[in-house]
Protein backbone atom coordinates (compact mmCIF):
# COMPACT_ATOMS: atom_id res chain seq x y z
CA UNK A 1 -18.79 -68.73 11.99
CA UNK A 2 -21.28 -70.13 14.31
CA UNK A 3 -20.43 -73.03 16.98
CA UNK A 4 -23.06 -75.27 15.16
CA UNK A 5 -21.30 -74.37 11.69
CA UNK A 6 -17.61 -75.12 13.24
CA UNK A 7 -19.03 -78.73 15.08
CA UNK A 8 -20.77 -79.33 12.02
CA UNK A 9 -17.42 -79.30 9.97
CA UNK A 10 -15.51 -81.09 12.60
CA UNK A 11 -17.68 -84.12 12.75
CA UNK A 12 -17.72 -83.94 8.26
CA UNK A 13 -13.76 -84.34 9.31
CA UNK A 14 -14.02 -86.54 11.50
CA UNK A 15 -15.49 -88.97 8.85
CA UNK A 16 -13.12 -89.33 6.75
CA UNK A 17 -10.03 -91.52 6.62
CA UNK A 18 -7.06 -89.79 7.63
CA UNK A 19 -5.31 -89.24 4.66
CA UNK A 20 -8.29 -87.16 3.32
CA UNK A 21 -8.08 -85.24 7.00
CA UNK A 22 -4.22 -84.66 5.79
CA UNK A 23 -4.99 -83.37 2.38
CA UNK A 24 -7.88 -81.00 3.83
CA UNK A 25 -5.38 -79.22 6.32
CA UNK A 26 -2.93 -79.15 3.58
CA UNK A 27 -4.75 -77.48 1.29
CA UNK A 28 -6.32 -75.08 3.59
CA UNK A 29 -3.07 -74.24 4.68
CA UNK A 30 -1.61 -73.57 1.21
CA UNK A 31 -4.91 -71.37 0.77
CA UNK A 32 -3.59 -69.63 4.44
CA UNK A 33 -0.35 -68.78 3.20
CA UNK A 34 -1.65 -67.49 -0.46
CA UNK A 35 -3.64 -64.97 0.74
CA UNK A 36 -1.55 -64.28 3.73
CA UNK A 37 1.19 -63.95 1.59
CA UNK A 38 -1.04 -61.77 -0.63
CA UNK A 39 -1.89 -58.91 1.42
CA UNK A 40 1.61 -58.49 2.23
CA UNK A 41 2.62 -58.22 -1.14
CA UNK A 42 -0.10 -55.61 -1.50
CA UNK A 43 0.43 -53.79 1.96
CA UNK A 44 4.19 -53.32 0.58
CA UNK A 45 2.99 -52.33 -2.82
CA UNK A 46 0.88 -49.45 -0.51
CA UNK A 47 3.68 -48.51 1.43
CA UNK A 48 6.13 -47.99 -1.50
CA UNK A 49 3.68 -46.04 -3.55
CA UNK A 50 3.29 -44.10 -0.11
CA UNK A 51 6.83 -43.27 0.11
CA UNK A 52 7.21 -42.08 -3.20
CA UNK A 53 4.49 -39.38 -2.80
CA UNK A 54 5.55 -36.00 -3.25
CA UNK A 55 2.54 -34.85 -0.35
CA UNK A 56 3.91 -37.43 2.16
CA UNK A 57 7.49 -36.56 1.64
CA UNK A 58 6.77 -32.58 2.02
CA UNK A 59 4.90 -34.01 4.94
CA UNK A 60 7.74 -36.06 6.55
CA UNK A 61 10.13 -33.03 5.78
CA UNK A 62 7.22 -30.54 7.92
CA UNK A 63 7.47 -33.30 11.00
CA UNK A 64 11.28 -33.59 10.59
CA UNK A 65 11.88 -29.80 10.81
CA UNK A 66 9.09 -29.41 13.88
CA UNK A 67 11.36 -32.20 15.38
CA UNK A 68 14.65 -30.99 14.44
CA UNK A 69 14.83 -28.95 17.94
CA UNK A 70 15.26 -32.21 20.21
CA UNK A 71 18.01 -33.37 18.38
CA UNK A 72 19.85 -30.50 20.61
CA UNK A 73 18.85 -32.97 24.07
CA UNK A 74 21.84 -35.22 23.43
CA UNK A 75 19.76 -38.21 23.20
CA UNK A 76 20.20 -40.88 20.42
CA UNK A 77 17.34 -41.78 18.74
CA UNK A 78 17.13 -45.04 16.78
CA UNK A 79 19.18 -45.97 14.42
């Protein structure tokens, strides 16, 4: 959004009373948290369908047995 756009809507703000101001913020911040709240409702919908792939698992399995090797080092990964 340009600067003249953003001043623009400041000064529309601006002009009105306060408790208008209030229930602008209030609903852009319920609007916020909807679709913020969204997408990580869908990104965890992704990663579960992800998980339960057969090709991703065989794939994890492939990267767990090239890996397997450096679990001889004596260092503890994460757990």
């Amino acid at each position: 959004m340009s600067t003249a756009k953003l001043d623009q809507l400041e000064a529309e703000l601006d002009s009105l009373p306060l408790e208008e101001q209030w229930s602008v913020f209030e609903r852009l911040g319920r609007r916020l948290r909807s679709t913020s709240s969204g997408e990580s409702a869908s990104f965890a919908l992704q990663m579960a369908e992800m998980a339960s792939d057969p090709d991703i698992q065989r794939e994890i399995r492939e990267i767990d047995a090239e890996f397997a090797h450096t679990l001889r080092d004596g260092l503890r990964g994460p757990e």
